[in-house]
Protein backbone atom coordinates (compact mmCIF):
# COMPACT_ATOMS: atom_id res chain seq x y z
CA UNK A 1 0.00 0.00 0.00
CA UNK A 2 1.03 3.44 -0.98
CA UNK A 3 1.14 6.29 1.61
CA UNK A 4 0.86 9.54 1.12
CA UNK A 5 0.01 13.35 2.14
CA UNK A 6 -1.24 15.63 0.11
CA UNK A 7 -3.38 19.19 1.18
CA UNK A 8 -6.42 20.56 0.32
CA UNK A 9 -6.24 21.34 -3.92
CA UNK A 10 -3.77 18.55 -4.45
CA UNK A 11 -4.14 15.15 -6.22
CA UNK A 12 -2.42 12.42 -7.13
CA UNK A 13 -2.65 9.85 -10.42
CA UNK A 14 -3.76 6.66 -10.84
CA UNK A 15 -2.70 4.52 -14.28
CA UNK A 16 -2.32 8.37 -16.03
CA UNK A 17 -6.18 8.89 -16.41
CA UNK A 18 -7.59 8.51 -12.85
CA UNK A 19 -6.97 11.84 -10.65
CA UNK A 20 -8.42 11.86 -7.00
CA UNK A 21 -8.07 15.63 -5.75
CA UNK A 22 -8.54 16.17 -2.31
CA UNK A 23 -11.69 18.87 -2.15
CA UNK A 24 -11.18 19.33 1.79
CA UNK A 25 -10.82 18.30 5.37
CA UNK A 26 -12.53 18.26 8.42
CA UNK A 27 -13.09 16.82 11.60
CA UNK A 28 -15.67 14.58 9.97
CA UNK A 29 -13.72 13.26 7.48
CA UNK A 30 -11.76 13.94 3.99
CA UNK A 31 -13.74 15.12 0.67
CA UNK A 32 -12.20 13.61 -2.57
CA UNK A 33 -13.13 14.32 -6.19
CA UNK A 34 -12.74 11.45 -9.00
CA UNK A 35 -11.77 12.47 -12.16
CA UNK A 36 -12.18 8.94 -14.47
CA UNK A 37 -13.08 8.37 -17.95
CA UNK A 38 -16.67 7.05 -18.35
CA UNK A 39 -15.36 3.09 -18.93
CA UNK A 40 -13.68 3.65 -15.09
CA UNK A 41 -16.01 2.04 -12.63
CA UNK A 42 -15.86 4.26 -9.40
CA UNK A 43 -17.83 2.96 -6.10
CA UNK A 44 -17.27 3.64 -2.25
CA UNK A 45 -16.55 0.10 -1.01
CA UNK A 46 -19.59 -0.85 0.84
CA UNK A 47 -21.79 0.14 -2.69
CA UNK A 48 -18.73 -1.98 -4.73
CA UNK A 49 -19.45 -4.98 -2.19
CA UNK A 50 -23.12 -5.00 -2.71
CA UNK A 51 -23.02 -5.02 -6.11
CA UNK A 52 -20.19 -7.96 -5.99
CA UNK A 53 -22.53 -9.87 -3.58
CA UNK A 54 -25.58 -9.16 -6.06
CA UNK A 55 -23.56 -10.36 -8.99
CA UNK A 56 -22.56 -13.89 -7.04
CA UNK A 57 -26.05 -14.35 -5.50
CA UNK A 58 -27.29 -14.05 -9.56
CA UNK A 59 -24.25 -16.39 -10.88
CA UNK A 60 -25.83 -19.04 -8.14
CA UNK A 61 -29.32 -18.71 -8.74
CA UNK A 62 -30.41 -21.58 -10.26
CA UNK A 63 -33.50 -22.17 -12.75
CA UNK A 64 -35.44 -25.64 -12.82
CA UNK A 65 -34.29 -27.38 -16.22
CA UNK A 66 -37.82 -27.50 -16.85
CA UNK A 67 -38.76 -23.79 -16.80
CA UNK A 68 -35.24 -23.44 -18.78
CA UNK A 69 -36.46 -25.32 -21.61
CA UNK A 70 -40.21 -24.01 -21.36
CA UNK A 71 -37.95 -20.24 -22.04
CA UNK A 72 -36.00 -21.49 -24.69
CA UNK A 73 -39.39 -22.93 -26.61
CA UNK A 74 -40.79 -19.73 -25.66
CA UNK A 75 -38.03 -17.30 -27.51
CA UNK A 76 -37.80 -19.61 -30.05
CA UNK A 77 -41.90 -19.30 -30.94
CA UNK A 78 -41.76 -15.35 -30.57
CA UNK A 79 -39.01 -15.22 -33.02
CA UNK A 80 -41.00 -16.93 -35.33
CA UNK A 81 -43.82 -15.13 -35.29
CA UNK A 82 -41.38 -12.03 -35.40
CA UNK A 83 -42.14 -10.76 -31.64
């Protein structure tokens, strides 16, 4: 892990196109801005570990090999009859 200081207007880079600036600081805590292209994913931990949990919790979910193939006859009709 990288330590560092930096003051109030100052920033450092991450992989030349992420910038965190810090905004300000208080007793309450430290204010960053995010500068990141659009394709850069940026999350506060707890909102990047819900969406991680989510995402497993959807990879396990399983679906009855019945209703499976009842979906698959389904899609296959509409796009037949150009649904």
């Amino acid at each position: 892990m990288l330590v560092i200081t930096r003051k109030p207007e100052q920033s450092i880079v991450i992989a030349g196109e992420v910038e965190v600036i810090v905004l300000g600081i208080s007793k309450d805590g430290v204010r960053l801005g995010i500068k990141a292209p659009r394709s850069v994913q940026v999350h506060r931990r707890e909102v990047f570990e819900a969406i991680a949990a989510e995402n497993r919790a959807a990879s396990e979910a399983k679906v009855p090999v019945q209703d499976a193939a009842a979906l698959l006859r389904a899609a296959k009709v509409s796009k037949l009859d150009g649904r």
